[in-house]
Each structure stands twice: as structure tokens, then as C-alpha cells.
Protein backbone atom coordinates (compact mmCIF):
# COMPACT_ATOMS: atom_id res chain seq x y z
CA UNK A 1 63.67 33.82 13.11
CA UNK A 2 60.54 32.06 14.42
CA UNK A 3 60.69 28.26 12.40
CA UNK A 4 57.54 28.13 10.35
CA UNK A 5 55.16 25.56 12.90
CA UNK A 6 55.19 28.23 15.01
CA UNK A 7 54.81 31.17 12.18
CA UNK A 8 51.68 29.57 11.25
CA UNK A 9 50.39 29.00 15.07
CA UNK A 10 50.83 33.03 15.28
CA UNK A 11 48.93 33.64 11.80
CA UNK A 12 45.96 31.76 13.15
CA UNK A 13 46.16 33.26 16.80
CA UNK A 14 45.86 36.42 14.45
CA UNK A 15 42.43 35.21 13.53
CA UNK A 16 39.68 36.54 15.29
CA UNK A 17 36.96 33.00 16.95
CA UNK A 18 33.92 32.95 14.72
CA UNK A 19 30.93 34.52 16.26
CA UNK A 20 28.26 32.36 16.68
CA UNK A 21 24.90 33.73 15.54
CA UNK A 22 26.44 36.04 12.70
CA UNK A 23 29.50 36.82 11.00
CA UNK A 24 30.81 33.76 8.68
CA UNK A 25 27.69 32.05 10.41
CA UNK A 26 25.74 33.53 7.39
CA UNK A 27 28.15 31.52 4.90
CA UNK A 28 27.74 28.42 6.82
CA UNK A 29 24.05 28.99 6.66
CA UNK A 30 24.61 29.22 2.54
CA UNK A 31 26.48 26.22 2.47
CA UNK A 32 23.93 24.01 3.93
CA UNK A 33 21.19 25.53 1.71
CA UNK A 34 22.26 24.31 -1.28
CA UNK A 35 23.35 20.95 0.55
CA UNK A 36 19.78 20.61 1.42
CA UNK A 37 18.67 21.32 -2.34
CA UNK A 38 21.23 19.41 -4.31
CA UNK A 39 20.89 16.22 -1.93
CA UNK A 40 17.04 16.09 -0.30
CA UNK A 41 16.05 18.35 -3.15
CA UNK A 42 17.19 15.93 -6.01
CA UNK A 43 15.59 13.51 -4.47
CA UNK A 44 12.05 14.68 -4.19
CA UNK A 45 12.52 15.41 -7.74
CA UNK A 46 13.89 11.94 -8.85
CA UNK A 47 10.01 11.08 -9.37
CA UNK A 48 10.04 12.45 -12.69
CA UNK A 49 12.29 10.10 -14.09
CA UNK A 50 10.51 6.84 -12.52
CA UNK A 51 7.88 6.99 -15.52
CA UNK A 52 10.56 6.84 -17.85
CA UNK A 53 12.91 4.60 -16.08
CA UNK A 54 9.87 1.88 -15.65
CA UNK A 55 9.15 2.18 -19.31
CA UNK A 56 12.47 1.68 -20.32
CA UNK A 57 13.08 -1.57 -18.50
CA UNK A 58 10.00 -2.74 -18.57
CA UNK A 59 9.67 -2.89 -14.54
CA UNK A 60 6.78 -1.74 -11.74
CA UNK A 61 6.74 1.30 -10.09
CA UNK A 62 7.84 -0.92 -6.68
CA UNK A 63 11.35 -1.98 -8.75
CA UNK A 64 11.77 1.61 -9.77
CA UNK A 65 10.71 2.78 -6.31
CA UNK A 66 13.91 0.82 -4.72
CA UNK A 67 16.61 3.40 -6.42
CA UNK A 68 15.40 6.24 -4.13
CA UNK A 69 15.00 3.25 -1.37
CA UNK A 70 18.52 2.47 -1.69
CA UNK A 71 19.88 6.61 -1.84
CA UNK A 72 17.48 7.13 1.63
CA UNK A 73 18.72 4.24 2.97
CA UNK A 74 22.32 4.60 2.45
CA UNK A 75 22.27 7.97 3.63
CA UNK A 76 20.98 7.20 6.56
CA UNK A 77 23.46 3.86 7.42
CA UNK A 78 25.99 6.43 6.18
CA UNK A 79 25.90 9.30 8.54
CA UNK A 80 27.69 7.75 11.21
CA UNK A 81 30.75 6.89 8.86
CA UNK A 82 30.52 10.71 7.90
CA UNK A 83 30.70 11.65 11.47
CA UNK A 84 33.62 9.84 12.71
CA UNK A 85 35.45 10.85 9.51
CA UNK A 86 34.54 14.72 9.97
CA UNK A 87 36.10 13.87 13.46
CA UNK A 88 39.08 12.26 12.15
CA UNK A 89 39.51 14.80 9.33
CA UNK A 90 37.54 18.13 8.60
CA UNK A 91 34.21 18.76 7.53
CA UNK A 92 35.23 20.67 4.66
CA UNK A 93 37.16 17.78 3.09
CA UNK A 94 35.04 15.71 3.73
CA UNK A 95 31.75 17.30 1.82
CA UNK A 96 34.50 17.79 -0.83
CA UNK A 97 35.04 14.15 -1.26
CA UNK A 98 30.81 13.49 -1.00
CA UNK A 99 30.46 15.78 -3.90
CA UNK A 100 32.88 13.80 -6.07
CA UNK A 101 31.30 10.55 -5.23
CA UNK A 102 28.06 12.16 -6.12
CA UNK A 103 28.68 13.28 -9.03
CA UNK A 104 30.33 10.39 -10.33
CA UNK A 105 27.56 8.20 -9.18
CA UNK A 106 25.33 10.04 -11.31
CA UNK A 107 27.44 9.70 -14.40
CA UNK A 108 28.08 6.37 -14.01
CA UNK A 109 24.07 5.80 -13.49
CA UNK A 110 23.21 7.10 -17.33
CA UNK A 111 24.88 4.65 -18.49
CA UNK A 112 22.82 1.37 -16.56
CA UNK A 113 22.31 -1.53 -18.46
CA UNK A 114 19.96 -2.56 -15.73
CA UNK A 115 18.24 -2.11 -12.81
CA UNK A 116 20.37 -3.28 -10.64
CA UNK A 117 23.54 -1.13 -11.99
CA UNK A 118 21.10 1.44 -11.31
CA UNK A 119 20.65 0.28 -7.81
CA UNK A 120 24.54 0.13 -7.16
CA UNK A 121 25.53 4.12 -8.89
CA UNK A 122 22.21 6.13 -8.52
CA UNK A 123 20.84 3.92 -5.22
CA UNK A 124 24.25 3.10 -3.53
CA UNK A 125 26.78 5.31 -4.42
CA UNK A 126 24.87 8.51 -4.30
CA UNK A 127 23.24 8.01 -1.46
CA UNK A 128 26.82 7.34 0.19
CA UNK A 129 27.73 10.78 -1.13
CA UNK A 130 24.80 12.56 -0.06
CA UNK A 131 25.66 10.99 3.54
CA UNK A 132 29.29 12.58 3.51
CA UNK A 133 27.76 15.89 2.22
CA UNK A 134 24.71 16.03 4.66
CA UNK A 135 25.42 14.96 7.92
CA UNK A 136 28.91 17.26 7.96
CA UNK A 137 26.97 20.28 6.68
CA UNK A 138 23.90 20.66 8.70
CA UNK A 139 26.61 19.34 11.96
CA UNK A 140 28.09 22.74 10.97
CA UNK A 141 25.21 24.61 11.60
CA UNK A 142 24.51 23.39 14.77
CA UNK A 143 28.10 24.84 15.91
CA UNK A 144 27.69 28.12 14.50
CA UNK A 145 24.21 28.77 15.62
CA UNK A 146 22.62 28.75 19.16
CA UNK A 147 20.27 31.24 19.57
CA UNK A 148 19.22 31.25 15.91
CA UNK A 149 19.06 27.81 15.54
CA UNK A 150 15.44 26.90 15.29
CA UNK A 151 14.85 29.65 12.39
CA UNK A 152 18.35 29.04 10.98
CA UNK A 153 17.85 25.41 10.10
CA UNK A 154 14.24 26.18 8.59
CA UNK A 155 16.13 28.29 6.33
CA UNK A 156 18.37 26.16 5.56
CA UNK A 157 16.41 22.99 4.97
CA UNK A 158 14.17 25.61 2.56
CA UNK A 159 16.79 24.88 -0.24
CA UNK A 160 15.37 21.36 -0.34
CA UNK A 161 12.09 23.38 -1.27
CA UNK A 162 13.40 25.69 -3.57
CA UNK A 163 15.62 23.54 -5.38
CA UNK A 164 12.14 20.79 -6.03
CA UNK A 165 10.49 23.75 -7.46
CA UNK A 166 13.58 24.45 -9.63
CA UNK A 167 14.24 20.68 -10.54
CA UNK A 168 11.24 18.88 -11.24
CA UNK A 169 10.25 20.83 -14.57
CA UNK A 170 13.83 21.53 -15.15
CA UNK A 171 14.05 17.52 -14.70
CA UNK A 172 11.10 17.48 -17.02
CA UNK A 173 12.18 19.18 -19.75
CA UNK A 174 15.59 17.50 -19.99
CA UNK A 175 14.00 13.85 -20.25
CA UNK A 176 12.02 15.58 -23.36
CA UNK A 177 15.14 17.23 -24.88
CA UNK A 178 17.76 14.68 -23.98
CA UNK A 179 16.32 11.29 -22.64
CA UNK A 180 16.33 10.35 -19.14
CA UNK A 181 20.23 9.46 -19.70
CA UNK A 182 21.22 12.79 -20.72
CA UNK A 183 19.05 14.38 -17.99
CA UNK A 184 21.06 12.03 -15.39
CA UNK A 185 24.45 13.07 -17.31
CA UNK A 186 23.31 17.21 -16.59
CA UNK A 187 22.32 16.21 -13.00
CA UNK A 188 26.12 14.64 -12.20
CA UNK A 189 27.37 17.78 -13.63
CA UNK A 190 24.95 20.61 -11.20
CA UNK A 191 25.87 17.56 -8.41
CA UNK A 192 29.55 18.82 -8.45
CA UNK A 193 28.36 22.18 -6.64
CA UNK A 194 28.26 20.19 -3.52
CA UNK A 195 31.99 20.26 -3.46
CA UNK A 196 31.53 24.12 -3.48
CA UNK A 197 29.42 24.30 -0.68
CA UNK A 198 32.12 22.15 1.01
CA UNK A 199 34.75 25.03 0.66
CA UNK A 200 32.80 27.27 2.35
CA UNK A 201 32.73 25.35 5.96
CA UNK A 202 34.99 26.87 7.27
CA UNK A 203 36.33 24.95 10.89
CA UNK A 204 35.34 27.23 13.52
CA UNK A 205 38.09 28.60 16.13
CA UNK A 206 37.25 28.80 19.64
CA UNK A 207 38.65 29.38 23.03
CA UNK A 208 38.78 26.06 25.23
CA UNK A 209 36.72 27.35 28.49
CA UNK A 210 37.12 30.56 28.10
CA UNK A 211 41.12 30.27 28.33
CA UNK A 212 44.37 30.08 26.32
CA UNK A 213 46.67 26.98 25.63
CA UNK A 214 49.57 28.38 26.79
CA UNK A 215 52.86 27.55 23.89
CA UNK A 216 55.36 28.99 25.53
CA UNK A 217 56.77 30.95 28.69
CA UNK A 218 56.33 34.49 26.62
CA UNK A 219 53.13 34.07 24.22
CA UNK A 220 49.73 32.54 24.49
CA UNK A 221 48.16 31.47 21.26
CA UNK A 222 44.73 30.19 19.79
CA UNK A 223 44.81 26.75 18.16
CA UNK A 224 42.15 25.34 15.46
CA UNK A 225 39.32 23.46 16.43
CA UNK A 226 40.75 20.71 14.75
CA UNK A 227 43.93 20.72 17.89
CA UNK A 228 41.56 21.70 20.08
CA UNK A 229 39.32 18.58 19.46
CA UNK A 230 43.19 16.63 19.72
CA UNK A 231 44.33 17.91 22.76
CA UNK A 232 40.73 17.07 23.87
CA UNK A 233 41.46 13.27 23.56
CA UNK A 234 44.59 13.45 24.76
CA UNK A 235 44.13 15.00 28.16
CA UNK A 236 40.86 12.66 28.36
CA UNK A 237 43.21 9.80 27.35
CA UNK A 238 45.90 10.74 30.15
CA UNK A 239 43.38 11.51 32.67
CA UNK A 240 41.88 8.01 32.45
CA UNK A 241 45.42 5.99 32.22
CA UNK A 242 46.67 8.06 35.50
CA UNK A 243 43.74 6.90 37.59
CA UNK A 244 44.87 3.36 36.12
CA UNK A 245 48.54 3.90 36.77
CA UNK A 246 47.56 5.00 40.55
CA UNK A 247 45.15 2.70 41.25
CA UNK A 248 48.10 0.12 39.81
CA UNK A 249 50.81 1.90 41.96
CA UNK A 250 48.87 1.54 45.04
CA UNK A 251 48.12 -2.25 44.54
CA UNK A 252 51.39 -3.20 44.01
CA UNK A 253 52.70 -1.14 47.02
CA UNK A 254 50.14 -3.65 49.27
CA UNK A 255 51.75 -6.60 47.78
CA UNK A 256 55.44 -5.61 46.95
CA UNK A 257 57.06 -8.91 48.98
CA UNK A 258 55.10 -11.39 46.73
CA UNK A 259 57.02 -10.74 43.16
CA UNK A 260 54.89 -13.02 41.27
CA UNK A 261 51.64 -11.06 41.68
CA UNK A 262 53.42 -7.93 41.02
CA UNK A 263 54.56 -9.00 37.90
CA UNK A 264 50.43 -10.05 37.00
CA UNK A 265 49.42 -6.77 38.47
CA UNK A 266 51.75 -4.93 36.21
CA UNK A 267 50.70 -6.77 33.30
CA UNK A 268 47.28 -6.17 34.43
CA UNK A 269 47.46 -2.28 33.98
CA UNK A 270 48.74 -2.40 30.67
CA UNK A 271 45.92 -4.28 29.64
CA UNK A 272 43.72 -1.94 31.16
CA UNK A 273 45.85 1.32 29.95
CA UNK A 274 45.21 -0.16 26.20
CA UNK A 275 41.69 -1.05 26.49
CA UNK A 276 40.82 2.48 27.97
CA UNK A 277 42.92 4.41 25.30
CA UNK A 278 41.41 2.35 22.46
CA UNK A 279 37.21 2.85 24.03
CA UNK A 280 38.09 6.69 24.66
CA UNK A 281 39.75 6.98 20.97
CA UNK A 282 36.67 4.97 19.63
CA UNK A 283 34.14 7.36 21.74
CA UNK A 284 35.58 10.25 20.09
CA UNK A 285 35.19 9.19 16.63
CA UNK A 286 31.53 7.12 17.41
CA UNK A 287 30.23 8.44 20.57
CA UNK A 288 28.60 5.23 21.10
CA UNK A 289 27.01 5.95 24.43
CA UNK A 290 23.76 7.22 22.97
CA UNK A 291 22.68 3.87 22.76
CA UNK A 292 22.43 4.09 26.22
CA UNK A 293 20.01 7.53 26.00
CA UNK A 294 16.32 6.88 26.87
CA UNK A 295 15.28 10.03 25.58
CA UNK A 296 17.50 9.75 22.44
CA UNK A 297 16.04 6.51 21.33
CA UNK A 298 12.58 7.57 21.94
CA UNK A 299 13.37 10.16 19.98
CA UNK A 300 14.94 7.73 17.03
CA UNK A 301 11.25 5.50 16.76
CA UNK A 302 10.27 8.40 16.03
CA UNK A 303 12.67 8.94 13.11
CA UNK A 304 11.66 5.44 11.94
CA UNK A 305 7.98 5.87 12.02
CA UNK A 306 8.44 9.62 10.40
CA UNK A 307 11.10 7.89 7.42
CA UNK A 308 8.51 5.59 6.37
CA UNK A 309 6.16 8.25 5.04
CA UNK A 310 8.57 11.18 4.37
CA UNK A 311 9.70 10.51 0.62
CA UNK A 312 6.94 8.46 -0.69
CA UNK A 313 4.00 10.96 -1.06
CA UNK A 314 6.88 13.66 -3.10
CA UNK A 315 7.97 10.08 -4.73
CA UNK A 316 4.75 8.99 -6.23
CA UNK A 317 2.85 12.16 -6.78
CA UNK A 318 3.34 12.64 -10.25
CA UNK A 319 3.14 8.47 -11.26
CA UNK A 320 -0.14 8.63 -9.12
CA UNK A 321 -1.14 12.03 -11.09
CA UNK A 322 -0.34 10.22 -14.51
CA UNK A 323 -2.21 7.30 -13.57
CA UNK A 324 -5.75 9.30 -12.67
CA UNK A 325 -5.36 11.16 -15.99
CA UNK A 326 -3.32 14.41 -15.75
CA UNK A 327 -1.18 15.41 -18.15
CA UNK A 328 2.84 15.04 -17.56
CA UNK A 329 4.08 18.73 -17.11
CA UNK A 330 0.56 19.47 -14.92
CA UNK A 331 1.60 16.11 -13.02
CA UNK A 332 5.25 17.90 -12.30
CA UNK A 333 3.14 21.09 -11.02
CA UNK A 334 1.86 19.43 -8.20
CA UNK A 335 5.53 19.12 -6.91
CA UNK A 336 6.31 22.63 -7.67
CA UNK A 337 3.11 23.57 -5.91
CA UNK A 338 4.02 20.97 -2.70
CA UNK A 339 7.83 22.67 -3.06
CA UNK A 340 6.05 26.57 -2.05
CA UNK A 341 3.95 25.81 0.64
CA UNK A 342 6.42 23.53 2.16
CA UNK A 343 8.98 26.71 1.83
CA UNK A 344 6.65 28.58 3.23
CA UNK A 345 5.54 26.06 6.26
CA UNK A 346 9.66 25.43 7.01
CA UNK A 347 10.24 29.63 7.20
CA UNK A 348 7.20 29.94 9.09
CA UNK A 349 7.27 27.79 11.69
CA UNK A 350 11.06 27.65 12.05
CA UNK A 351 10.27 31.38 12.86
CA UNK A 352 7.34 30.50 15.22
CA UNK A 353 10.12 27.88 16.71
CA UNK A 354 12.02 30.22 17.26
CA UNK A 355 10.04 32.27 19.22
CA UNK A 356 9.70 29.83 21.66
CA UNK A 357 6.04 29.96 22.54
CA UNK A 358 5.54 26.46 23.28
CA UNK A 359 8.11 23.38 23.92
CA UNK A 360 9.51 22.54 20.33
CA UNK A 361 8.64 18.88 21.31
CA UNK A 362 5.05 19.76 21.45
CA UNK A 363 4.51 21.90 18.52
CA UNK A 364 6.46 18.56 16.76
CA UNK A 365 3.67 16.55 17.74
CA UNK A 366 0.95 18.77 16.64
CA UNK A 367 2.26 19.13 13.25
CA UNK A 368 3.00 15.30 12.66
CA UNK A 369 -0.48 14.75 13.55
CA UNK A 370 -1.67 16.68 11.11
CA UNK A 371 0.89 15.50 8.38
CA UNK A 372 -0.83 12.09 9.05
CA UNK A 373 -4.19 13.21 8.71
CA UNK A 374 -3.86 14.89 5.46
CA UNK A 375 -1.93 12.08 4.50
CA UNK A 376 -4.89 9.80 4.98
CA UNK A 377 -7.45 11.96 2.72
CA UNK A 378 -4.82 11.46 -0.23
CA UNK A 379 -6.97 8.23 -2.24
CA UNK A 380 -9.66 10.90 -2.21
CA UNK A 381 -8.43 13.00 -4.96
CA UNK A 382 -8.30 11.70 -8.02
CA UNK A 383 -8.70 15.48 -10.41
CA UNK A 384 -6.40 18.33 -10.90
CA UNK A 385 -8.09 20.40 -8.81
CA UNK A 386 -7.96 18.08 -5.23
CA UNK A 387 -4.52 16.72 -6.26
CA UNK A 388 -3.52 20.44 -6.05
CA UNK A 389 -5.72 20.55 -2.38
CA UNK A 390 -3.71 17.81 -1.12
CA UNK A 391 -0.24 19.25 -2.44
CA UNK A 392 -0.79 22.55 -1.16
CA UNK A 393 -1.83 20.94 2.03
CA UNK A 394 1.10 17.89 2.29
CA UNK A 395 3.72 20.75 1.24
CA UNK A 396 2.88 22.71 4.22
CA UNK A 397 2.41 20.59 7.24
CA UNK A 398 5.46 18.51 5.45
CA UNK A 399 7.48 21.72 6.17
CA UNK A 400 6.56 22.40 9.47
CA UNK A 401 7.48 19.06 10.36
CA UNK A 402 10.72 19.16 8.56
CA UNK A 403 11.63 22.85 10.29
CA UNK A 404 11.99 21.84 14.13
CA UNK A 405 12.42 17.95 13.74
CA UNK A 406 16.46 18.11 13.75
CA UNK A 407 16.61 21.31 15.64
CA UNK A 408 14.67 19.02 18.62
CA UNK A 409 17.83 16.64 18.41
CA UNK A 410 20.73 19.46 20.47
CA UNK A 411 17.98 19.92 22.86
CA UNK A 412 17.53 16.10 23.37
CA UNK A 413 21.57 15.46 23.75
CA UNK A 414 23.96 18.49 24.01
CA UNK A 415 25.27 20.60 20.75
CA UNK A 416 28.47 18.46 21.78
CA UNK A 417 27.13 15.46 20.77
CA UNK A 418 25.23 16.89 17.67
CA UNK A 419 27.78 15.07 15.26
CA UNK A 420 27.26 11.76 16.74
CA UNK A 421 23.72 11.88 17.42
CA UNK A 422 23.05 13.24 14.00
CA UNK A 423 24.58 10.13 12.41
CA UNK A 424 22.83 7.89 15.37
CA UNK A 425 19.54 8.87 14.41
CA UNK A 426 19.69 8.81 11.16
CA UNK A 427 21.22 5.20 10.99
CA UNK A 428 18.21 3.90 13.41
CA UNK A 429 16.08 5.89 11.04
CA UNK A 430 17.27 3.94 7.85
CA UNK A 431 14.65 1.29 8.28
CA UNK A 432 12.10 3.90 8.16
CA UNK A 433 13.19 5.41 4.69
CA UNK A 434 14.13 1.82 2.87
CA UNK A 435 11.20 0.31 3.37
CA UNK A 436 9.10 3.08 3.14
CA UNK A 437 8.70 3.98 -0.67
CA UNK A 438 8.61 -0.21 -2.03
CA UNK A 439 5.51 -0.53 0.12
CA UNK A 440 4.03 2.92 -0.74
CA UNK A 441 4.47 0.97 -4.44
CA UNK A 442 2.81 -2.23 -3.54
CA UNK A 443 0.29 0.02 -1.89
């Protein structure tokens, strides 16, 4: 009777790889949806509450401004503490675990006494739980899709759309029914659907190179990714401390009469063995090397100059509505109008992506151009009717920005590195989205 290690080895060998480009793909592609909506989503929406936050404290729209500051922020210093633990755990677990902290944070934010308790559990802690949810999720994606990709993660960053057109009058009526407290109460609760979305990522099972770890001298098995990944650093590991040892063993041949120096040598290469397991363990977790990418920090100034005007304009929308007039619940229409022609601009030009007319690069350019332009005619309407010009307009050039911006990042260094990168970029980009909102306030 087989013992049950190697029972289990043969019930996943059983298991047919994933197929990238369909199959469980499609759940992945679910998952990361609603990650999109109940994370990016939330936050677009958040601007409903900063009316009734400032009047409740008696604060400016600049001290309000610094909760969302604080989520962006976080999220972005975050991601790479959610890759390396995806890497040292599972990317299921650990969306599970950003879900709880989420929703707790949430909770724990109805009940501020303060701004600045409001800073720590809404700012703070969410944001840290929107990092462990994000960065694992849309990671995921990138492994399941190749050929689909551009398209795929337009679709999937659409929940972020959706889920604004959904919230903000939802959001709305629950500050009227219940207070801005009881509205954050009902968010914490809809927040613990992130730890759903974190059951379904599934780790995907692949072959090594096209071959089979061999187990034994009678049966060839499949292991999980997870083994894979571990037998990864381990051959990598003892590939680098052989070319040590040899390099040692040679030395020490050349000056075998001379004890002393042997002795030093030999201390030497353990020295060296330790410091090479320890960087190689480290790069694993943290490939830190990107640093060292030219085009991959071009690429992140970008992320810092795009962060600083991403979340304001959704942000202060409907305080900049109320200001010029227009009544609260047509105020939280112009972010339900924004939400469907950013939708549509993410599906559409994900799609056009996809089709690879031009160099995703370039059509990146050409549509952050343009977000900057229309961004520029925004102190020019001041009624209903321009307000709803410049939403319809922001939404869509917004979304076909958003569509190809983090597809452009596997192209710039390997799907291998996706994890990584991903939380890289969006740690150099955290300047971008803290400062970004407090001096769209001042402004």
C-alpha cells in the first residue's frame, strides 16, 4: 500500500495542467473582476462619503482627501510584501487573508473618533488589504493568459467600472438611510467577498520544460506549481554553491603544502556558499534586480506621473459638483456616467489591444495624451450639462488608459517576472498616488 505523500503526488499527477487561454482561465478571469470592483471600485466611490465625513469633523476637503491618500498609497508600498508572500505561500491564501484585513478595516473605521483613527483603519489598514488582494489576483491573470491577455485584463479591470456605477448611489443611499457609519459598517460586510474571489485562484500546474520530474525508477509524476517553484530554488541554489565548491576545490589543490591558507580558503567558501544561498533565496521572494532595468524604470516614472492624476478627478467630482450647485444624487450621476464610458473605453480598446495593430506602447501614449488634455478643460464646466461632457469624456480616455497600461508591464520584463515587477512598479508608483489627491485638494 502506497504511504499517503505519495497517494496524494498520484491524485494530482491525475490532474490534467491548466490550459492557458481557456478552461479554469475563465474563473481566474472572474476572480480578478470583482477584485478590481471591490478594491479600485470602492475607491472611486469613497467620494461620496468625503462630504459627510468633512462635515462631521469639521475638516477641509485636503484632510478628508488623505484617507484615500493613505489606501493608494499603502497599496502601492504594499505590493511587493504581497508578492514575496504569494511566493512564499499561495496566492489563494493570501487574497484570503487581504479580504479579512479589509473587511475588518472597514468595521473598525465606523467607529473613528477622529481623523486620524480614520487614517490608521480606512487609510492604512485597507489599503494593506487591498495590496494582498490586488497584486496576487491580477499576477494570476498574467499566468493564465498569453494570447488573450491584452483583452483579458480590460475585462477584468471593467469590474472597477461596473462596481462605481453600482456603488456610488448604492453608497448614496446608505449615508441617507443609515449615516455614513452604517454605510461603512455595510461596506466591511460586501468587503468580505474578496476572500471569495480568493478561493477561486486556483495554483496553476504545469510541466517544467516540457518534461517530467521523475519520483521514482517506475512512475513519472506532475508536481504543483508551488514544488515546482521549490525545486526551482533549489537546483538554482545548488548550481551556484557547486561552481563555489569547484572553484574552492581547485584553489586549495594549488596551495595544498601551505595549511594555513587552506584553512582561510576553506573558511572563505563557506562564506561565500551562505551569502549566495541567502541573495538567491532573497531573489526569489523580491526579485530585486529590476532596479537594475532601464526600460522597467522608465516605465515606473511613468507610473508616478500617471498616479498623481488617476484617483483625484473620480475623488473630487461630486465635492466639485456640490460646490458649483448640483444637487447630491445628480452629483453621484456624474460617477455613474464616468463608470460607463470608462467600461466601455477599457472593453474597447483592450479589444483594439488585442488586435495588435500598433505597438501597445504607442497606443499608451496616445491615449495618456489625451487623458491630459481633457483633464485640462475640467475648470471649464461649472453646469450639469458640461460636468456630464467632461465625465463622459474623462470616463473614456480614463479606460483606455487603464486597459493596456499593466498589460505593457510582461512585455517590458518577462511573464516570469510579472509578480515582482507588479509589486516594483507599483511601490515606485506610491509617490504618485499619495500625493496626488491632497494637492488636487489644495488645488
Amino acid at each position: 500500500m502506497d504511504p499517503p505523500e505519495k497517494a496524494q503526488k498520484r491524485r494530482n499527477a491525475a490532474e490534467p495542467p491548466a490550459a492557458q487561454d481557456g478552461g479554469y482561465a475563465w474563473f481566474i478571469l472572474v476572480s480578478c473582476f470583482f477584485v478590481f470592483g471591490l478594491t479600485f471600485g470602492v475607491i472611486k466611490s469613497f467620494g461620496v462619503f468625503y462630504v459627510e465625513i468633512q462635515q462631521y469633523f469639521e475638516t477641509t476637503a485636503a484632510g478628508t482627501s488623505w484617507t484615500t491618500s493613505i489606501t493608494v498609497a499603502t497599496i502601492h508600498i504594499a505590493a511587493p510584501v504581497a508578492s514575496a508572500l504569494s511566493a512564499r505561500f499561495s496566492h489563494r491564501s493570501v487574497v484570503i487573508m487581504g479580504g479579512l484585513i479589509c473587511s475588518a478595516a472597514v468595521v473598525f473605521g465606523a467607529f473613528a473618533r477622529n481623523l486620524t483613527e480614520l487614517y490608521i483603519t480606512v487609510g492604512f489598514l485597507n489599503g494593506f488589504g487591498y495590496a494582498l488582494t490586488w497584486t496576487p489576483a491580477v499576477t494570476m491573470l498574467g499566468m493564465y493568459f498569453e494570447k488573450k491577455r491584452p483583452v483579458v485584463n480590460a475585462l477584468a479591470s471593467a469590474g472597477e467600472c461596473i462596481l462605481t456605477f453600482s456603488l456610488t448611489p448604492l453608497f448614496q443611499l446608505l449615508i441617507d438611510s443609515f449615516s455614513w457609519r452604517g454605510a461603512l459598517l455595510i461596506l466591511g460586510g460586501l468587503q468580505l467577498n474578496l476572500c471569495v474571489c480568493g478561493m477561486l485562484l486556483r495554483p496553476l500546474r504545469t510541466l517544467r520544460d516540457g518534461t517530467y520530474i521523475n519520483m521514482g525508477k517506475e512512475e513519472q509524476e506532475i508536481l504543483p506549481i508551488e514544488d515546482l517553484d521549490e525545486t526551482k530554488l533549489s537546483f538554482q541554489i545548488e548550481s551556484e554553491l557547486n561552481i563555489l565548491e569547484l572553484s574552492a576545490q581547485e584553489t586549495v589543490k594549488d596551495c595544498v603544502e601551505d595549511p594555513d591558507q587552506t584553512s582561510s580558503l576553506t573558511k572563505t567558501s563557506t562564506s561565500n556558499q551562505k551569502r549566495t544561498k541567502l541573495r538567491t533565496t532573497i531573489q526569489y521572494y523580491v526579485d530585486y534586480t529590476l532596479i537594475t532595468n532601464g526600460r522597467f524604470m522608465v516605465y515606473s516614472m511613468f507610473g508616478v506621473f500617471a498616479a498623481l492624476g488617476f484617483f483625484a478627478p473620480s475623488l473630487f467630482l461630486v465635492p466639485y459638483a456640490r460646490s458649483k450647485g448640483i444637487k447630491e444624487y445628480q452629483a453621484a450621476a456624474l460617477l455613474s456616467i464616468s463608470a460607463v464610458l470608462d467600461l466601455f473605453g477599457r472593453v474597447f480598446f483592450g479589444w483594439v489591444a488585442n488586435l495588435r495593430l500598433v505597438e501597445t506602447v504607442q497606443q499608451l501614449t496616445a491615449t495618456v495624451i489625451l487623458l491630459g488634455t481633457v483633464l485640462l478643460l475640467c475648470p471649464l464646466a461649472s453646469t450639469f450639462s458640461e460636468l456630464v461632457a467632461f465625465s463622459a469624456a474623462h470616463g473614456l480616455v480614463y479606460g483606455a488608459t487603464v486597459a493596456i497600461h499593466i498589460t505593457v508591464l510582461p512585455e517590458v520584463v518577462g511573464v516570469e517576472r510579472l509578480g515582482s515587477a507588479l509589486g516594483f512598479f507599483m511601490l515606485i508608483r506610491s509617490s504618485g498616488g499619495l500625493l496626488g489627491p491632497p494637492i488636487a485638494g489644495k488645488l
